[in-house]
Protein backbone atom coordinates (compact mmCIF):
# COMPACT_ATOMS: atom_id res chain seq x y z
CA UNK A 1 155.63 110.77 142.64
CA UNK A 2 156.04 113.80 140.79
CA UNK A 3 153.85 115.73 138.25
CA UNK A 4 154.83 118.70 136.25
CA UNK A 5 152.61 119.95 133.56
CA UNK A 6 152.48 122.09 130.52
CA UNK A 7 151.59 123.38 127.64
CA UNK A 8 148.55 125.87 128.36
CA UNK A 9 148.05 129.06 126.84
CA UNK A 10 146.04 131.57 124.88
CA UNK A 11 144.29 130.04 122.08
CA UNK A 12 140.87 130.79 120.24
CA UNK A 13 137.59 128.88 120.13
CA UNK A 14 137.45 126.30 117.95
CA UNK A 15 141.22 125.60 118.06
CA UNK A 16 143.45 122.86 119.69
CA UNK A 17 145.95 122.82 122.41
CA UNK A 18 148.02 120.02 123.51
CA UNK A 19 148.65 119.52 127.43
CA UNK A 20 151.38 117.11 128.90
CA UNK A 21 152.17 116.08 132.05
CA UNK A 22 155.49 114.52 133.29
CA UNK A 23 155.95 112.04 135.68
CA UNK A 24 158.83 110.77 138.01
CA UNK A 25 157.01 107.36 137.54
CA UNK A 26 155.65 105.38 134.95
CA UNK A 27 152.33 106.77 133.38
CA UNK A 28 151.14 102.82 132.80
CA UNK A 29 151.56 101.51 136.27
CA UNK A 30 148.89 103.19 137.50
CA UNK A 31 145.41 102.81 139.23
CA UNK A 32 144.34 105.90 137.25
CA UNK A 33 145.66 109.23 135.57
CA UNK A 34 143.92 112.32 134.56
CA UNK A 35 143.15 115.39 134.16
CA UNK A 36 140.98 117.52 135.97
CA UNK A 37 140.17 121.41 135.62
CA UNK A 38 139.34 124.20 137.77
CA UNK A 39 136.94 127.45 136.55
CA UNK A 40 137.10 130.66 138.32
CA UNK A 41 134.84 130.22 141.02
CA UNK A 42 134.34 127.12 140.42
CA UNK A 43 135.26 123.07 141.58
CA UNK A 44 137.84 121.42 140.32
CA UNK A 45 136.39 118.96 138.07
CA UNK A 46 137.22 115.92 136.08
CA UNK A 47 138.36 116.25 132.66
CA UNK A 48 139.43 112.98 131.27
CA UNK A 49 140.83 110.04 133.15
CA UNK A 50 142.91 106.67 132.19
CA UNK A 51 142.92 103.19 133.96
CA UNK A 52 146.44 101.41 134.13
CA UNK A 53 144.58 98.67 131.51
CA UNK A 54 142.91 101.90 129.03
CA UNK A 55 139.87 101.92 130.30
CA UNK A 56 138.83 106.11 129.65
CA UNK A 57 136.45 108.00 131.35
CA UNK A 58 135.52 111.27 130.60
CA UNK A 59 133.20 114.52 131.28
CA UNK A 60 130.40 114.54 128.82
CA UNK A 61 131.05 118.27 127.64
CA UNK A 62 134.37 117.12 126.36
CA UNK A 63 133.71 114.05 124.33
CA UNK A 64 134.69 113.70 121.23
CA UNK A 65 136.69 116.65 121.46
CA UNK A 66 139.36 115.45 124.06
CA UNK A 67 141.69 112.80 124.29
CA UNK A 68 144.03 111.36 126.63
CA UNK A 69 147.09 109.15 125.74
CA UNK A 70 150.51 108.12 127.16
CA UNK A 71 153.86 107.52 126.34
CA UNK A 72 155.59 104.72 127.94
CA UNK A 73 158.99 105.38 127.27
CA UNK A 74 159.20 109.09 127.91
CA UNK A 75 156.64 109.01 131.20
CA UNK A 76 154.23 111.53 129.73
CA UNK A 77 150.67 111.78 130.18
CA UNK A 78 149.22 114.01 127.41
CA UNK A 79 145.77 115.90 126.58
CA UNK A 80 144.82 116.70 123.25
CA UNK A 81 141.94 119.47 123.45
CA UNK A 82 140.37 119.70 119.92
CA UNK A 83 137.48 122.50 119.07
CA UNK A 84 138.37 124.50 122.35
CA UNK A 85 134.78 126.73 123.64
CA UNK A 86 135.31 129.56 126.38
CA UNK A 87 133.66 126.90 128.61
CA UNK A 88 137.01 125.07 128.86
CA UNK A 89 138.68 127.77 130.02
CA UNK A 90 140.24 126.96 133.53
CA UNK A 91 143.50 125.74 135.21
CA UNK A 92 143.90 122.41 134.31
CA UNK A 93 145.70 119.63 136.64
CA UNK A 94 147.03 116.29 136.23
CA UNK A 95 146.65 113.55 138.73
CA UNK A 96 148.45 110.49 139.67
CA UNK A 97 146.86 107.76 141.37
CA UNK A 98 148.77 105.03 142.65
CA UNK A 99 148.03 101.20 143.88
CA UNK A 100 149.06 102.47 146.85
CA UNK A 101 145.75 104.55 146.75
CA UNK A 102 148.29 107.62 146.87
CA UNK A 103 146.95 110.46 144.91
CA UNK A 104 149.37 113.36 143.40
CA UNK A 105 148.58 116.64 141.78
CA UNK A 106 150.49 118.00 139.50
CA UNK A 107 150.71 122.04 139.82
CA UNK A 108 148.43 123.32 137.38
CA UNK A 109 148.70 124.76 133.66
CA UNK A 110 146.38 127.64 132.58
CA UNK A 111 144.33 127.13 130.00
CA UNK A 112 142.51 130.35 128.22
CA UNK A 113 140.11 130.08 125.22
CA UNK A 114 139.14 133.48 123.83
CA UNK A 115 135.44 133.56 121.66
């Protein structure tokens, strides 16, 4: 499996930015897919995730601002950030999670949201 993802930038607070993340593989057969983010000095931590049957989970401080979705046919996991703060400033990664129980990182996209 293979992950490549892009789309980060500069953008203000209280604007929207649209991540997406390629895969060699399809983005429905899947255990889970998501996207996690890492703050200077901080843990990487979960953004927003998707279960091969929809099922979404995500981090409390971006709900109802975030979204995941897929597309089937081009293999493309995407995140729509809506209403950007400072606070989600970070790197942000997508994962892959197979049934194998195989897990893939993508490389990274940086995200910057100025106040």
């Amino acid at each position: 499996v293979q992950l490549q993802a892009s789309g980060g930038g500069l953008v203000q607070a209280g604007g929207s930015l649209k991540l997406s993340c390629a895969a060699s593989v399809s983005v429905f057969s899947i255990k889970t897919m998501g996207w996690y983010r890492q703050a200077p000095g901080k843990q990487r931590e979960l953004v927003i995730e998707i279960t091969g049957s929809g099922f979404v989970n995500s981090a409390d401080s971006v709900k109802g601002r975030f979204a995941i979705s897929r597309d089937s046919v081009k293999n493309i996991m995407y995140l729509r950030m809506n209403s950007v703060e400072p606070e989600d400033t970070g790197v942000y990664y997508c994962k892959h999670e197979g049934w194998d129980d195989v897990t893939t990182w993508g490389q990274g996209t940086q995200v910057t949201v100025s106040s």
